[in-house]
C-alpha atoms as a PDB file:
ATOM      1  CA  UNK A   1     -12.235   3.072  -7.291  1.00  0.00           C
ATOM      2  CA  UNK A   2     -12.273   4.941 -10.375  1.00  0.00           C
ATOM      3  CA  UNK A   3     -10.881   8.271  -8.799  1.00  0.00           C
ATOM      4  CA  UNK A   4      -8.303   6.668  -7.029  1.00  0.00           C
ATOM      5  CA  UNK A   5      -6.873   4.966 -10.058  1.00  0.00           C
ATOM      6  CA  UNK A   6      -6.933   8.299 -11.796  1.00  0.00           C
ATOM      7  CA  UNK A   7      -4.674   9.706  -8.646  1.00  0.00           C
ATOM      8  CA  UNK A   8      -2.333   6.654  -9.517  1.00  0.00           C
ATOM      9  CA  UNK A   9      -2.427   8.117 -13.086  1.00  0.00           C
ATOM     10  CA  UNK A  10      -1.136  11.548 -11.912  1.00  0.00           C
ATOM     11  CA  UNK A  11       1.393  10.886  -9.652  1.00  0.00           C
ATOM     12  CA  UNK A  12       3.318   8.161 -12.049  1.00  0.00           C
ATOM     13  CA  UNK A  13       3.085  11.586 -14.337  1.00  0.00           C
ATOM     14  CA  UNK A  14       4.754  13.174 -12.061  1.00  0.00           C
ATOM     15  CA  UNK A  15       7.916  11.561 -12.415  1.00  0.00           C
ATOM     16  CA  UNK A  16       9.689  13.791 -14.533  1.00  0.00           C
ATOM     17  CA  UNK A  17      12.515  11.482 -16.067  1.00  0.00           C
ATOM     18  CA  UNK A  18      10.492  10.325 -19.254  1.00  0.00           C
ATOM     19  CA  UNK A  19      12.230   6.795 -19.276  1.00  0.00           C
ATOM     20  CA  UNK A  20      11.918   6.066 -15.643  1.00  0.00           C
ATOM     21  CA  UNK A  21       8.369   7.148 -15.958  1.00  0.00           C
ATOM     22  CA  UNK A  22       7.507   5.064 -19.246  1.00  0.00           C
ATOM     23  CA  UNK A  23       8.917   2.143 -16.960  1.00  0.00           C
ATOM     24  CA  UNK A  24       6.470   2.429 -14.255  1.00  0.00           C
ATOM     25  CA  UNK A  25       3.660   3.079 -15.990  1.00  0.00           C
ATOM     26  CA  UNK A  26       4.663  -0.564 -17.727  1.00  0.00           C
ATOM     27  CA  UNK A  27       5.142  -2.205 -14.690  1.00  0.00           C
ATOM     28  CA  UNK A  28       1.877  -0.702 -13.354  1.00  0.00           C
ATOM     29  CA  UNK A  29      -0.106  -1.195 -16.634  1.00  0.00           C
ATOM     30  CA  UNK A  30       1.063  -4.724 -17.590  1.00  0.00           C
ATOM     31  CA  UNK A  31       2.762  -6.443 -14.183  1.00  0.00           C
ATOM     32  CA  UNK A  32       2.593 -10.129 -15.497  1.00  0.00           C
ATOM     33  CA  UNK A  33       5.729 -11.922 -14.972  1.00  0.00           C
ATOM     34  CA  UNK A  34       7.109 -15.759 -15.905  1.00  0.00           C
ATOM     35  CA  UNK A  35       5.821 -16.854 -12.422  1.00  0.00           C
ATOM     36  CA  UNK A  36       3.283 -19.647 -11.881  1.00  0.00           C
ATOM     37  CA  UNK A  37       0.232 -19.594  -9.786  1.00  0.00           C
ATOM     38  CA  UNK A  38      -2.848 -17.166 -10.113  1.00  0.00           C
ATOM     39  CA  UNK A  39      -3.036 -13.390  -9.960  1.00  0.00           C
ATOM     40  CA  UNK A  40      -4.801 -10.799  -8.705  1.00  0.00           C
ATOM     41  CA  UNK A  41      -5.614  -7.081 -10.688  1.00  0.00           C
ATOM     42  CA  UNK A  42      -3.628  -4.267  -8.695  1.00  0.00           C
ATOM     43  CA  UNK A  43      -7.300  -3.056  -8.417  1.00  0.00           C
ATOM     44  CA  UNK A  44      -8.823  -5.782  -6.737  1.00  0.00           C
ATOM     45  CA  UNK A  45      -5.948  -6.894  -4.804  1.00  0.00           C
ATOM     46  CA  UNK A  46      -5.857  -6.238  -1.027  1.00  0.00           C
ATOM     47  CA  UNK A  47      -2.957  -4.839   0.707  1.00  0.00           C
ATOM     48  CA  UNK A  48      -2.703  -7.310   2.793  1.00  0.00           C
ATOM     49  CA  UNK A  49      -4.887 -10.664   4.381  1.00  0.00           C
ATOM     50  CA  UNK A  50      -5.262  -8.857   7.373  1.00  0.00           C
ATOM     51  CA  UNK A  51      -3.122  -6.637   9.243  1.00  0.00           C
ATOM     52  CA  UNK A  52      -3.447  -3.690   6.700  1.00  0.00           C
ATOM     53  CA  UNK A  53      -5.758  -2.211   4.150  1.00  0.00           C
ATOM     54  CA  UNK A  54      -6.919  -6.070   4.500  1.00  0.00           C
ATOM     55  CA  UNK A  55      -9.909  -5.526   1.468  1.00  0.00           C
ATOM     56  CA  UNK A  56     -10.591  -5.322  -1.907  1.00  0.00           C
ATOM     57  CA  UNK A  57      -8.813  -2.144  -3.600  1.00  0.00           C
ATOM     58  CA  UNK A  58      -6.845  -2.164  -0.770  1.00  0.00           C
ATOM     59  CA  UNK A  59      -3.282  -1.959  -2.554  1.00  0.00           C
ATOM     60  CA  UNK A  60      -4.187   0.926  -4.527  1.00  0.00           C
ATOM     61  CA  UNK A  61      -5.601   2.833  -1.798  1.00  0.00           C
ATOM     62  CA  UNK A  62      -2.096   1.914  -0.082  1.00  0.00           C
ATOM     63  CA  UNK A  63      -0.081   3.003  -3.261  1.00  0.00           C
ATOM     64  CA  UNK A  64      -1.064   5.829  -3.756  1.00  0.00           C
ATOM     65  CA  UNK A  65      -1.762   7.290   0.295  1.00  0.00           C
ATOM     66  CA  UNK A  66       2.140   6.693   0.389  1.00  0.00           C
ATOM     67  CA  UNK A  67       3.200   8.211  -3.048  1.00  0.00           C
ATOM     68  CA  UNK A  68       1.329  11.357  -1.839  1.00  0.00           C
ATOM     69  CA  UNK A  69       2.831  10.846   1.941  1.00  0.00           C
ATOM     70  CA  UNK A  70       6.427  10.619   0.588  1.00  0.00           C
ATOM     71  CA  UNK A  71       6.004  13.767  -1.641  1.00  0.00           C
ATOM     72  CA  UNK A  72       4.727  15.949   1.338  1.00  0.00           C
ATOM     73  CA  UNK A  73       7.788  14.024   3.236  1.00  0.00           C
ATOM     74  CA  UNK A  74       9.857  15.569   0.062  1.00  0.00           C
ATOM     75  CA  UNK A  75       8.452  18.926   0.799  1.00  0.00           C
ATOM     76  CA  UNK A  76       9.535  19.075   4.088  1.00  0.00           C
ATOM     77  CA  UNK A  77      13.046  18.110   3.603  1.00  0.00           C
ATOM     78  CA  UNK A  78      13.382  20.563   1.050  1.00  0.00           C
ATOM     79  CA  UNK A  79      11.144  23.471   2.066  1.00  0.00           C
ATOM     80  CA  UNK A  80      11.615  22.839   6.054  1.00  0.00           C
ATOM     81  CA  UNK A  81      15.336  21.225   6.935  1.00  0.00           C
ATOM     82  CA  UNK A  82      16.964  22.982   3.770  1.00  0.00           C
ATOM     83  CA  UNK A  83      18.215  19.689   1.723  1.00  0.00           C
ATOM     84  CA  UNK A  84      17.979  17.813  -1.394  1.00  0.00           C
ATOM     85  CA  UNK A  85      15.660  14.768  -2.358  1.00  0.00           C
ATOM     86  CA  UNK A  86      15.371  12.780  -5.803  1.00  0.00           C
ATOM     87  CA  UNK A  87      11.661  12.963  -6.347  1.00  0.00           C
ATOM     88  CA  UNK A  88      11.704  10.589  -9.377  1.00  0.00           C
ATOM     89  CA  UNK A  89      13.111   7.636  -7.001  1.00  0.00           C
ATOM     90  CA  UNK A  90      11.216   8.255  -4.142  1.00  0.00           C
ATOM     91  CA  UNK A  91       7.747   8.617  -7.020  1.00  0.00           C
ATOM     92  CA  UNK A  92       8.987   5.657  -8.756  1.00  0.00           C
ATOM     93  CA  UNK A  93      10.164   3.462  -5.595  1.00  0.00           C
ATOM     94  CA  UNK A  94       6.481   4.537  -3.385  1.00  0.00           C
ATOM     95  CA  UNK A  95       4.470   3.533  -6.323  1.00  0.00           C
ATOM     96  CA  UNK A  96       5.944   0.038  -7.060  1.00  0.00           C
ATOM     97  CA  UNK A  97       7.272  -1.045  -3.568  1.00  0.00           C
ATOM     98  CA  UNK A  98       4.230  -3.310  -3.325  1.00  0.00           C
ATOM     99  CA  UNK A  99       3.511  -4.581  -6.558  1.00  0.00           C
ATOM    100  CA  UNK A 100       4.084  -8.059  -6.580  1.00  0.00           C
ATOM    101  CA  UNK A 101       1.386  -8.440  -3.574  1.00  0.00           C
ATOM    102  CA  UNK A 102      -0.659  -9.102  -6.855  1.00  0.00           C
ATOM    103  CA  UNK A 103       0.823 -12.702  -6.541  1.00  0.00           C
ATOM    104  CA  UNK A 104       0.872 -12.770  -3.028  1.00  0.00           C
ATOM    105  CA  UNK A 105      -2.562 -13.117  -2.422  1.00  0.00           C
ATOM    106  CA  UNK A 106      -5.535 -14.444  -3.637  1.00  0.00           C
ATOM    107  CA  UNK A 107      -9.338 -14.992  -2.742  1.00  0.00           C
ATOM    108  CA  UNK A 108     -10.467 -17.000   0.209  1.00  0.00           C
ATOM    109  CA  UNK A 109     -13.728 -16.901  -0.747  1.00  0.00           C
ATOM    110  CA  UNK A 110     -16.366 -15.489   1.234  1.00  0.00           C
ATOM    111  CA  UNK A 111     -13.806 -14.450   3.998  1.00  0.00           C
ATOM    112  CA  UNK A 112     -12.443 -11.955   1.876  1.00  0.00           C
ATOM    113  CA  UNK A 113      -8.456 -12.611   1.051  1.00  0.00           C
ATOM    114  CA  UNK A 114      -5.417 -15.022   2.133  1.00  0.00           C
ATOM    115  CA  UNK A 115      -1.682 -15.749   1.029  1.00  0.00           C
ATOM    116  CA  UNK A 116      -0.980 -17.332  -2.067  1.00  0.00           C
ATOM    117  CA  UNK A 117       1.172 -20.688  -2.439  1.00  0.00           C
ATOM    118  CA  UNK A 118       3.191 -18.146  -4.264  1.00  0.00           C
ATOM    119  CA  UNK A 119       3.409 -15.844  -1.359  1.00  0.00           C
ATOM    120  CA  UNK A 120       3.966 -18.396   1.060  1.00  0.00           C
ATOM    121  CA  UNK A 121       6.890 -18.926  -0.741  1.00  0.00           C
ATOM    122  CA  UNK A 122       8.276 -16.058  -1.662  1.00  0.00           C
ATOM    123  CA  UNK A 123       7.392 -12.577  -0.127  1.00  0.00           C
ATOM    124  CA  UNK A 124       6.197  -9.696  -2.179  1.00  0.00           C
ATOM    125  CA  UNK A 125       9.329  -8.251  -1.332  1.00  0.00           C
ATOM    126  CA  UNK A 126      11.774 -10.537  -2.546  1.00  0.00           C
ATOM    127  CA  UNK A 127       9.500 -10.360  -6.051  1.00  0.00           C
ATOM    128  CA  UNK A 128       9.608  -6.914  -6.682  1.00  0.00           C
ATOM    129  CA  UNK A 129      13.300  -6.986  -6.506  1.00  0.00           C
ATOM    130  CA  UNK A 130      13.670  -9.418  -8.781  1.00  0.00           C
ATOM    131  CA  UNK A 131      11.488  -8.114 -11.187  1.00  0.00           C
ATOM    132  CA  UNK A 132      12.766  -4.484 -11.092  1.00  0.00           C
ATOM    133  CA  UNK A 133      16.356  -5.976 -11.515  1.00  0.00           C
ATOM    134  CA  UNK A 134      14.830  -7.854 -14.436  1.00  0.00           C
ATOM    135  CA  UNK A 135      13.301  -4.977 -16.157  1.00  0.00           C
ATOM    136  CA  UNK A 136      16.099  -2.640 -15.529  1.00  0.00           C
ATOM    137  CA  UNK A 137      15.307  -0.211 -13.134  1.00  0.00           C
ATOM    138  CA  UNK A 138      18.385   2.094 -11.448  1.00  0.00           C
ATOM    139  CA  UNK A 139      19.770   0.319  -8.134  1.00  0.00           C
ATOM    140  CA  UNK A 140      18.760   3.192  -6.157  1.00  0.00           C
ATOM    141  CA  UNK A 141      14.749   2.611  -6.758  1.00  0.00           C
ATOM    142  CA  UNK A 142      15.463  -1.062  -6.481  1.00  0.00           C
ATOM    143  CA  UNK A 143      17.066   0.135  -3.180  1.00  0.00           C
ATOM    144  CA  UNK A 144      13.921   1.821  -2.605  1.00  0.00           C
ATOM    145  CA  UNK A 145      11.460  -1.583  -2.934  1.00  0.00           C
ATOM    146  CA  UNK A 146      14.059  -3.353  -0.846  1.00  0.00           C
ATOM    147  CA  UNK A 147      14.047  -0.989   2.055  1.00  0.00           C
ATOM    148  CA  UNK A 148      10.724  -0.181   1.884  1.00  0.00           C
ATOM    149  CA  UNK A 149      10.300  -2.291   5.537  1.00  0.00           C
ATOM    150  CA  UNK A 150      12.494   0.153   7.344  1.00  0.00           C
ATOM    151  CA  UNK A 151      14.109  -1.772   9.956  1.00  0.00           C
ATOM    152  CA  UNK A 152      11.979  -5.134  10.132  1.00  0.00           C
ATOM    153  CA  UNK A 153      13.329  -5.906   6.284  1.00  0.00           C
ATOM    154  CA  UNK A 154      15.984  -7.567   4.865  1.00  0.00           C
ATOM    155  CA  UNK A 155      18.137  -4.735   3.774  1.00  0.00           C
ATOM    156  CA  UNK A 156      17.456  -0.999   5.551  1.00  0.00           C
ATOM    157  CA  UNK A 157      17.124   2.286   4.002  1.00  0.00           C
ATOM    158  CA  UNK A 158      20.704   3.355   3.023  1.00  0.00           C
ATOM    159  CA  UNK A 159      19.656   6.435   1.372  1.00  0.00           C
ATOM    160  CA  UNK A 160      17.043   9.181   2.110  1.00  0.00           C
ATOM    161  CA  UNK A 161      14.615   8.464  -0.695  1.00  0.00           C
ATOM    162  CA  UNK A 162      14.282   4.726   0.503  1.00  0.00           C
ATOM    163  CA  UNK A 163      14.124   6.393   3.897  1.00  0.00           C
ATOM    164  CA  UNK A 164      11.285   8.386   3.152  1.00  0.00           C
ATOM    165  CA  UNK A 165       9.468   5.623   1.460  1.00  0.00           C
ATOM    166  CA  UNK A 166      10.109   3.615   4.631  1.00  0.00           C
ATOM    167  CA  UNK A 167       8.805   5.918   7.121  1.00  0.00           C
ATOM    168  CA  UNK A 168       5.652   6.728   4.126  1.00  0.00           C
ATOM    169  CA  UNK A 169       4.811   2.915   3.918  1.00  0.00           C
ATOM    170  CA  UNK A 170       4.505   2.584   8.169  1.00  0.00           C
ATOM    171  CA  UNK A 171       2.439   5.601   8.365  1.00  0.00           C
ATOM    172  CA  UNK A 172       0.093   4.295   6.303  1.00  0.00           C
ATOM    173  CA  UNK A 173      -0.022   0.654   7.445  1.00  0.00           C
ATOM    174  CA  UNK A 174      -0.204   1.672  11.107  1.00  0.00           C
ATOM    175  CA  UNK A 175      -3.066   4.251  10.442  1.00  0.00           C
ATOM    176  CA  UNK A 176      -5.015   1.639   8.192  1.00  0.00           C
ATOM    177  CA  UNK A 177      -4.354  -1.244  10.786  1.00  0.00           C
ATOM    178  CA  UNK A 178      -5.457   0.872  13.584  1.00  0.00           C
ATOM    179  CA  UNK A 179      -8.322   2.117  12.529  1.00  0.00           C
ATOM    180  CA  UNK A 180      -9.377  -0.859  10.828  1.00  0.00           C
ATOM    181  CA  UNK A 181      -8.555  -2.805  14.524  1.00  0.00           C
ATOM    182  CA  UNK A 182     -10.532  -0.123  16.543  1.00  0.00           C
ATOM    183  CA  UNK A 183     -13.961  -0.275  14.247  1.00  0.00           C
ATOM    184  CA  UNK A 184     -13.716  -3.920  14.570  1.00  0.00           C
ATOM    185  CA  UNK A 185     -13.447  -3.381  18.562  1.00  0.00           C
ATOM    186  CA  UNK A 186     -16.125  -1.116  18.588  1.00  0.00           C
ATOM    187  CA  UNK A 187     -18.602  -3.567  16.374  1.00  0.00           C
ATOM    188  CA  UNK A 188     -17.662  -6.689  18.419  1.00  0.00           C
ATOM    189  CA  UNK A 189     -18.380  -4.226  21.827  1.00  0.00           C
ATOM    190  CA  UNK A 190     -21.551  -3.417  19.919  1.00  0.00           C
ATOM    191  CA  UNK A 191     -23.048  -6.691  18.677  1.00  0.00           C
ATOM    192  CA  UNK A 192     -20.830  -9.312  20.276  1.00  0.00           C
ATOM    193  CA  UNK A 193     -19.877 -10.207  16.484  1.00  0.00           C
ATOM    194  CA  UNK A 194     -16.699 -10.165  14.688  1.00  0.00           C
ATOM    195  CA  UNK A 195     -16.676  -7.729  11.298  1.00  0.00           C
ATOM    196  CA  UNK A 196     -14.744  -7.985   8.434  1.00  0.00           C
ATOM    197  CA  UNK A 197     -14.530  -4.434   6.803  1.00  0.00           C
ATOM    198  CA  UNK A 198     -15.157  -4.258   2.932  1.00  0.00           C
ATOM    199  CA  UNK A 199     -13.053  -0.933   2.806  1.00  0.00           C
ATOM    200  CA  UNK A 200     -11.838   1.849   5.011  1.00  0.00           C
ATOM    201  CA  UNK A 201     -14.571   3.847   4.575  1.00  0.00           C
ATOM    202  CA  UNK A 202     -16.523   1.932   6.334  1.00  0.00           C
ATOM    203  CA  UNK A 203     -14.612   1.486   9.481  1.00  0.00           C
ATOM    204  CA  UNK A 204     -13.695   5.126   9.542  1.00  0.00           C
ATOM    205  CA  UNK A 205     -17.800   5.682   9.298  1.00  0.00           C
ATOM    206  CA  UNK A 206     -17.691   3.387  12.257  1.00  0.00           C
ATOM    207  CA  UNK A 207     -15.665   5.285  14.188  1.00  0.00           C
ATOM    208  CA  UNK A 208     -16.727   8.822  14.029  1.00  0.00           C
ATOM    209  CA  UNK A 209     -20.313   7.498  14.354  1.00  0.00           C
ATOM    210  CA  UNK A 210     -19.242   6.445  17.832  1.00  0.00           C
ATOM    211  CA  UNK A 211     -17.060   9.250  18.574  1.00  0.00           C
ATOM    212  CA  UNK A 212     -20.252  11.613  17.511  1.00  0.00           C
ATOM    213  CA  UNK A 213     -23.026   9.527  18.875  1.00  0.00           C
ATOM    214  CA  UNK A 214     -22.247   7.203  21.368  1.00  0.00           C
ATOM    215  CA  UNK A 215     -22.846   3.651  21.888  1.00  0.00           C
ATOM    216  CA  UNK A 216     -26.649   4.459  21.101  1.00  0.00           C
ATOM    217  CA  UNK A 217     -25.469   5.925  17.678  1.00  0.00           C
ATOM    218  CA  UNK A 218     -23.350   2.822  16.974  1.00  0.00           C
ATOM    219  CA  UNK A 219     -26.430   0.545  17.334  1.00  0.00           C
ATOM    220  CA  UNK A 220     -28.444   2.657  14.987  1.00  0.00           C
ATOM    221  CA  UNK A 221     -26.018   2.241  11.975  1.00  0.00           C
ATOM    222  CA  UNK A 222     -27.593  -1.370  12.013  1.00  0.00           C
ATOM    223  CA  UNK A 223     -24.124  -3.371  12.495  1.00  0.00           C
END
């Protein structure tokens, strides 16, 4: 995903603060951290087994659909309801909230991905704080990762950058799960079989195939 990990480039460029943004670009570029247990690249790594972006590249698909949600979210706070946002936390805080899903997961061979022993353990969640505590980053973007599951998380959004990131990271989920849920519907209505998708392209493809074509089109792509 060559293009997409050119995107990722961009938007940590965005971040104007030149320290902040030297220290994501480190985390990003070089996450390893004194933790046993394999790893996966934040390119391959999935962004999760199976409720969301559940594929290879999935994470930096993720990443960077809600960097680029929570800047349009900054736009509208500051352009629409007349207030003030930090851009650098919210930038910094969407771009490493998931992170440490590099240890949480690993191959499951030919059934694509599953937890870790690491993740089993400890969630990607509780990692990423540690490791931005570690490394020094400002409480508020810490406050950012820790939020980032809105009100199903340990610790809530207690400021509207983590808010935004919040509210950027469900969008995202729900619209990956649920499309990623309905093309695996339609396939199983189709052929009777269950599919595991290799990306969201695919299950999008699925999806406006049927919406276009029918039931007949949906047997033609071959499933």
């Amino acid at each position: 995903m060559p293009l997409v990990m050119d995107e990722l480039g961009r938007l940590v460029d965005g971040i104007d603060d030149e320290g902040l943004r030297g220290m994501v670009r480190e985390f990003l570029e070089v996450p390893d951290v004194d933790l046993d247990g394999e790893k996966l690249s934040f390119d391959e790594c999935p962004g999760g087994a199976y409720i969301h972006h559940a594929y290879e590249g999935g994470l930096l698909q993720h990443t960077v659909a809600v960097a680029r949600l929570s800047m349009t979210m900054c736009d509208l706070v500051e352009e629409v309801y007349d207030g003030s946002v930090d851009r650098d936390t919210v930038l910094a805080g969407a771009l490493l909230h998931d992170v440490m899903k590099c240890y949480a997961y690993c191959r499951d061979g030919e059934r694509g991905f599953m937890t870790s022993q690491m993740g089993e353990r400890i969630d990607h969640l509780s990692l990423v704080v540690a490791e931005l505590y570690r490394r020094g980053f400002p409480v508020d973007v810490i406050h950012v990762a820790a939020s980032h599951h809105g009100d199903k998380g340990p610790v809530k959004p207690k400021t509207l950058e983590a808010l935004i990131v919040s509210v950027a990271d469900l969008a995202d989920s729900e619209l990956s799960r649920q499309t990623l849920r309905a093309a695996e519907y339609l396939v199983r209505r189709s052929t009777g079989e269950r599919r595991n998708f290799r990306s969201s392209a695919e299950a999008l493809e699925v999806i406006r195939v049927k919406a276009r074509d029918g039931w007949d089109g949906l047997a033609g792509l071959g499933l």
